[in-house]
C-alpha atoms as a PDB file:
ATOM      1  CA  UNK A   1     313.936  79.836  34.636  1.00  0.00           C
ATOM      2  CA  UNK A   2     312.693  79.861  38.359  1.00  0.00           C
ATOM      3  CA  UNK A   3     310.952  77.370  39.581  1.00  0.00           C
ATOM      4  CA  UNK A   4     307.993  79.411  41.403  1.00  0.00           C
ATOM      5  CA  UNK A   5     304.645  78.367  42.904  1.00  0.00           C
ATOM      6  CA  UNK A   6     301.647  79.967  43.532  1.00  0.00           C
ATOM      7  CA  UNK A   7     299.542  78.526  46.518  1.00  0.00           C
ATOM      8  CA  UNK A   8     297.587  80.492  48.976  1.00  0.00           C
ATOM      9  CA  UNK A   9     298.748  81.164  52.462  1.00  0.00           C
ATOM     10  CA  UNK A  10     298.052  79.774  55.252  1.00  0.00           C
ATOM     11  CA  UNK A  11     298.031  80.930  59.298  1.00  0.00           C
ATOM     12  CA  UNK A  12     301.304  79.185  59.458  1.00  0.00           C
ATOM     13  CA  UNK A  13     302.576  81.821  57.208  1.00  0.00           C
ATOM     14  CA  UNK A  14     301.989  84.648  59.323  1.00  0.00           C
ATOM     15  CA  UNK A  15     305.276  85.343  60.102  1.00  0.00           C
ATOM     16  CA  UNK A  16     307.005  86.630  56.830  1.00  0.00           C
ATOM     17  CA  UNK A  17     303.742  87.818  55.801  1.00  0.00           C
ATOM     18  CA  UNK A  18     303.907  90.158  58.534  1.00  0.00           C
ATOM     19  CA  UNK A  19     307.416  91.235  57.791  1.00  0.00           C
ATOM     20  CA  UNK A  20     306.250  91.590  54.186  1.00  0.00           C
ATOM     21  CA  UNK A  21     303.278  93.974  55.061  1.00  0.00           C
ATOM     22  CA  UNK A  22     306.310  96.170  57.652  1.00  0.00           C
ATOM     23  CA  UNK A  23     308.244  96.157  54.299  1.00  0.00           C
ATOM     24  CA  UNK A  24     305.599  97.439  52.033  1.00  0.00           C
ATOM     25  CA  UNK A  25     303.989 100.053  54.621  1.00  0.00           C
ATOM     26  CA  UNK A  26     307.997 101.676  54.443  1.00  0.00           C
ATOM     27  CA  UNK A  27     308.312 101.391  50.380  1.00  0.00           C
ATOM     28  CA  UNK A  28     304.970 103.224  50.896  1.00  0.00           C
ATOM     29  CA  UNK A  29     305.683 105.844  53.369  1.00  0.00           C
ATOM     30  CA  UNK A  30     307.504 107.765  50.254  1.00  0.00           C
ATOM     31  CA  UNK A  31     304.486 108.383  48.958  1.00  0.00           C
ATOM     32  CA  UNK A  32     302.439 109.080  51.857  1.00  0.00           C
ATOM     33  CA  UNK A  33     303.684 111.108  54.623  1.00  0.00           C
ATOM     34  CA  UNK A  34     300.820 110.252  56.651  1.00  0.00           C
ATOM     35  CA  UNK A  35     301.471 107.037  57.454  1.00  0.00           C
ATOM     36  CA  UNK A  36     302.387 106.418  60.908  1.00  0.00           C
ATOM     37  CA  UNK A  37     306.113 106.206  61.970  1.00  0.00           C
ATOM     38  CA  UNK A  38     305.840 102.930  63.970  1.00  0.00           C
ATOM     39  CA  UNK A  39     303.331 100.098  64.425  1.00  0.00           C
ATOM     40  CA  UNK A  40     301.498 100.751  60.956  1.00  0.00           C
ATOM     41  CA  UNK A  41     298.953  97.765  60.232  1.00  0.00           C
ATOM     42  CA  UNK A  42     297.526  97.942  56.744  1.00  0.00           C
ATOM     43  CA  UNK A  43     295.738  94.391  56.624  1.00  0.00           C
ATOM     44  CA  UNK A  44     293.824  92.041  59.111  1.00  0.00           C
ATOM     45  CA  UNK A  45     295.852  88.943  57.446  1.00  0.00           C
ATOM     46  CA  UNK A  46     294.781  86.524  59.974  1.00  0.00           C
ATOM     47  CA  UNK A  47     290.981  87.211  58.158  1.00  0.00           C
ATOM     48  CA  UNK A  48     291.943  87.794  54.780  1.00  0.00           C
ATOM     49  CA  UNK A  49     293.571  83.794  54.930  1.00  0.00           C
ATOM     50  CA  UNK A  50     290.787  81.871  56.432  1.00  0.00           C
ATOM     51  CA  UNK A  51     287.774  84.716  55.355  1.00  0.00           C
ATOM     52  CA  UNK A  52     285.359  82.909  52.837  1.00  0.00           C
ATOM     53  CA  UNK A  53     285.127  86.084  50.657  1.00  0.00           C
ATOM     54  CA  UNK A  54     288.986  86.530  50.541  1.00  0.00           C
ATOM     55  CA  UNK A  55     292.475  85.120  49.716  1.00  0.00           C
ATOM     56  CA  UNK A  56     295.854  85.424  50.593  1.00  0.00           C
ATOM     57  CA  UNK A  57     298.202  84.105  47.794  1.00  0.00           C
ATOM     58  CA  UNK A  58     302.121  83.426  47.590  1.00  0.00           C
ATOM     59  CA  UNK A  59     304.725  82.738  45.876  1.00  0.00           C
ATOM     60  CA  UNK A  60     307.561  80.142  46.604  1.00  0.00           C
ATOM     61  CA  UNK A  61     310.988  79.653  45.357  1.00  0.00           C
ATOM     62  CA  UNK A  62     312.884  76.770  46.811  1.00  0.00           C
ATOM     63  CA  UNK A  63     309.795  76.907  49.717  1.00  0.00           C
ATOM     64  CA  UNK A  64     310.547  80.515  50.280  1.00  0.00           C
ATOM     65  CA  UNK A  65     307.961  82.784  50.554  1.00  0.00           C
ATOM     66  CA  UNK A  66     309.088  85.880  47.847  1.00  0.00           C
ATOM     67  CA  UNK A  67     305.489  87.138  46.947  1.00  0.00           C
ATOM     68  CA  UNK A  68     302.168  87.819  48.258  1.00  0.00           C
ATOM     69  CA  UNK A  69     298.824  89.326  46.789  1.00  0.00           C
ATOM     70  CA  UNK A  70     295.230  88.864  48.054  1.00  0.00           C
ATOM     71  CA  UNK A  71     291.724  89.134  46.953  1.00  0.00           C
ATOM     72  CA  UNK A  72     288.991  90.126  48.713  1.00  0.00           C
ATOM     73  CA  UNK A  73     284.955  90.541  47.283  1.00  0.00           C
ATOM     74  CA  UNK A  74     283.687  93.690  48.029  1.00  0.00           C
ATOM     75  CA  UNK A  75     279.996  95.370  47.691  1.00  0.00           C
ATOM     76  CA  UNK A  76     280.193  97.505  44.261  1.00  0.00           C
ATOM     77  CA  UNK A  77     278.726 100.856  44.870  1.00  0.00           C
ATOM     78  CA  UNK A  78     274.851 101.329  44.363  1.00  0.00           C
ATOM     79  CA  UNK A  79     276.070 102.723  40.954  1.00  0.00           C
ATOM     80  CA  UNK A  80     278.332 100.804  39.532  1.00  0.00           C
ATOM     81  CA  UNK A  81     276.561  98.183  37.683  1.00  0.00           C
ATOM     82  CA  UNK A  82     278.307  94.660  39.362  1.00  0.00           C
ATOM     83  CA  UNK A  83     277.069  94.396  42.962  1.00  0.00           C
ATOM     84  CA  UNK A  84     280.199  92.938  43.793  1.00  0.00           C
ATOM     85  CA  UNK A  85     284.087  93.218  42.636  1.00  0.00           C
ATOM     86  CA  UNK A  86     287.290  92.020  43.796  1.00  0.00           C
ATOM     87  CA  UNK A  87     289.887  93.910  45.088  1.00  0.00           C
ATOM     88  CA  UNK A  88     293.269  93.400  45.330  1.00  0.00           C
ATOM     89  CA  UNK A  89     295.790  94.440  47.575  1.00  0.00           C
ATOM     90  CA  UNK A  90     299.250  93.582  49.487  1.00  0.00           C
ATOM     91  CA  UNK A  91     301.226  93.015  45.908  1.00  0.00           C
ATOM     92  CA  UNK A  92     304.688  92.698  47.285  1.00  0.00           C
ATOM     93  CA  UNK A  93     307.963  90.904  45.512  1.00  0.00           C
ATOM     94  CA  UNK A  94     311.130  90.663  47.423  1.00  0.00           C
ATOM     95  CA  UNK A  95     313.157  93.117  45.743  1.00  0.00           C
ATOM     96  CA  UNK A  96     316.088  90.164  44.220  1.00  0.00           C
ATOM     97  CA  UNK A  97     312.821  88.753  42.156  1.00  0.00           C
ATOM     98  CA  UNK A  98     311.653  92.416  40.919  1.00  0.00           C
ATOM     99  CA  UNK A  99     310.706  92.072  37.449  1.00  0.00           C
ATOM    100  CA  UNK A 100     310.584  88.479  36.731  1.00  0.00           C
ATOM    101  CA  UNK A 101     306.767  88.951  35.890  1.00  0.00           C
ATOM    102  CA  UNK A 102     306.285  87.262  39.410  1.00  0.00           C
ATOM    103  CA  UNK A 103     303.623  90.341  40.558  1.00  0.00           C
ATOM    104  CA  UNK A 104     301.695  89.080  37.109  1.00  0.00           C
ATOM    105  CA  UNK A 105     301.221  85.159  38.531  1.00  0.00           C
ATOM    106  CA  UNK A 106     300.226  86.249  41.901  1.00  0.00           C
ATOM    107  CA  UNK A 107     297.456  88.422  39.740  1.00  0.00           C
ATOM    108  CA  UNK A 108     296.431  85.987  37.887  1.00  0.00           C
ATOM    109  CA  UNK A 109     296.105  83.369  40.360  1.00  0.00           C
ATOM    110  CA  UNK A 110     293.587  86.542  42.062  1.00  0.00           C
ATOM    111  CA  UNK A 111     291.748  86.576  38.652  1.00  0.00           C
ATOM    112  CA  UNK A 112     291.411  83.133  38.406  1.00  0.00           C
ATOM    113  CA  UNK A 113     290.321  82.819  42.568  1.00  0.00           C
ATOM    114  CA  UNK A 114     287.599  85.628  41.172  1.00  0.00           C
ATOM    115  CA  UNK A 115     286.309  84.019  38.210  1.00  0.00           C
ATOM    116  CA  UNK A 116     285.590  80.923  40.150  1.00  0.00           C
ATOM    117  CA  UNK A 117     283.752  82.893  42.212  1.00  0.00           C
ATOM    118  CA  UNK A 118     281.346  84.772  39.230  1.00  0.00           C
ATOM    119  CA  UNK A 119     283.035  87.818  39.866  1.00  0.00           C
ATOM    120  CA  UNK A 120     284.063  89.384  36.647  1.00  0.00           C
ATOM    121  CA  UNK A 121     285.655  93.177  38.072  1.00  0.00           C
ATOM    122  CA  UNK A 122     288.827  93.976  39.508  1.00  0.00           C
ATOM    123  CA  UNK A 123     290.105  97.332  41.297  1.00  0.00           C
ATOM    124  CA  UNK A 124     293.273  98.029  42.993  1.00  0.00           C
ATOM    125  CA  UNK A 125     294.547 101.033  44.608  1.00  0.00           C
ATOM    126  CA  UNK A 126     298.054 102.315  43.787  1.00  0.00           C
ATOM    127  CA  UNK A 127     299.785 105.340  44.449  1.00  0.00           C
ATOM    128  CA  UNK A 128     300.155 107.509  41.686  1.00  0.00           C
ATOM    129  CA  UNK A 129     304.060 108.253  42.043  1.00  0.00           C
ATOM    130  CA  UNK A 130     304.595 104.461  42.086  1.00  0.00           C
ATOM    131  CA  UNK A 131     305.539 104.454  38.300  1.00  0.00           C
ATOM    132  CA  UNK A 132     306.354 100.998  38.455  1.00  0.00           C
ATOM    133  CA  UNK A 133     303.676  99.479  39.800  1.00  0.00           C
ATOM    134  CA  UNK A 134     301.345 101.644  38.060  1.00  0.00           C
ATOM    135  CA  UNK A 135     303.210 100.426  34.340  1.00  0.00           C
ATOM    136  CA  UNK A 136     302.836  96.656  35.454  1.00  0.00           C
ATOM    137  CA  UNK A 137     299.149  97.172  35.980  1.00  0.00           C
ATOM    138  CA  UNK A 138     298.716  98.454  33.340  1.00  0.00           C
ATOM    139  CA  UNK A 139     300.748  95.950  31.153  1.00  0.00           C
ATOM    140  CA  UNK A 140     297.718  93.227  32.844  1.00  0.00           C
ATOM    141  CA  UNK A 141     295.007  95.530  31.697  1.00  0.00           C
ATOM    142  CA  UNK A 142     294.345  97.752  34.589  1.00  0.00           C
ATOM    143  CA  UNK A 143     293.738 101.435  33.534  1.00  0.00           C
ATOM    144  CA  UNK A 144     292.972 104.456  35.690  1.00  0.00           C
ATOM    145  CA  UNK A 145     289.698 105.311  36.508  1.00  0.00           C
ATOM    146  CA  UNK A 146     289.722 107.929  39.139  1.00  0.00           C
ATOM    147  CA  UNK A 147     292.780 109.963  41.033  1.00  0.00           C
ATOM    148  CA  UNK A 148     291.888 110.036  44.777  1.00  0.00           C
ATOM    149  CA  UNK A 149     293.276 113.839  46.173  1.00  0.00           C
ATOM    150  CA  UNK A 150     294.089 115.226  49.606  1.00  0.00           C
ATOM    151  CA  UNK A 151     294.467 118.252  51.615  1.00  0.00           C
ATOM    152  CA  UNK A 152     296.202 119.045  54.865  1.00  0.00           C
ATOM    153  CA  UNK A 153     294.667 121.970  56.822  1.00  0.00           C
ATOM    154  CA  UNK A 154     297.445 123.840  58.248  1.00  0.00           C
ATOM    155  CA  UNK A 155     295.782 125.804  61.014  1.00  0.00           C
ATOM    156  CA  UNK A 156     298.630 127.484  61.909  1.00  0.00           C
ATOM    157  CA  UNK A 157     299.164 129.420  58.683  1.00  0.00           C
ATOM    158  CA  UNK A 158     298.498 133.070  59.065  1.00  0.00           C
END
């Protein structure tokens, strides 16, 4: 059994968090040929840690960093029928501690972080190749609700 904890980050994390956000922008860039090449930024971490309406959490083995997830309140949209949800986002697991149910604890820790806060709904966005994540979200409840779509104008077709 590993001996993980769950804590959340702090600025003095930065570093590997970083790193980890480089390595899940390239996992990602499979499924989205739009992302930039080089200097891709997907989060404002430095906000997400100390922000009042959001947390960074990780996971350590042996005080090493291995895991990361965050939640962050949102405004619901004028018809949804919470005013305000959390959302979750920068799920990463070093690939040697893939599917030790580590992605789950980082979740749950988010729930929990939520629940605290009266917030009782949770969205995530994942893409819908990503058959793994998309089975371990669902295995923690999630279900899909709505399949985002996109189109590339070629203007130079004839």
């Amino acid at each position: 059994m590993i001996d993980l904890v769950i804590r959340k980050a702090r600025l003095v994390d930065m570093p590997i968090l970083l790193k980890y956000e480089q390595e899940v922008i390239d996992y990602e860039r499979a499924f989205n040929e739009d992302i930039e090449k080089e200097d891709a930024k997907y989060y404002n971490l430095h906000s997400l840690i100390s922000g009042k309406d959001s947390a960074v959490f990780v996971g350590e083995i042996d005080g090493k960093i291995i895991a990361t997830g965050y939640a962050l309140i949102k405004e619901g949209l004028p018809q949804f029928v919470y005013d305000e949800y959390t959302y979750l986002g920068f799920m990463y697991v070093a690939p040697e501690y893939r599917g030790k149910g580590i992605n789950a604890k980082i979740i749950q820790a988010a729930l929990k972080w939520s629940e605290k806060r009266g917030i009782k709904h949770v969205r995530l966005q994942v893409y819908s190749e990503n058959n793994s994540a998309i089975k371990a979200y669902e295995k923690l409840g999630f279900k899909t609700e709505l399949q985002d779509m996109k189109l590339t104008i070629n203007s130079n077709k004839s």
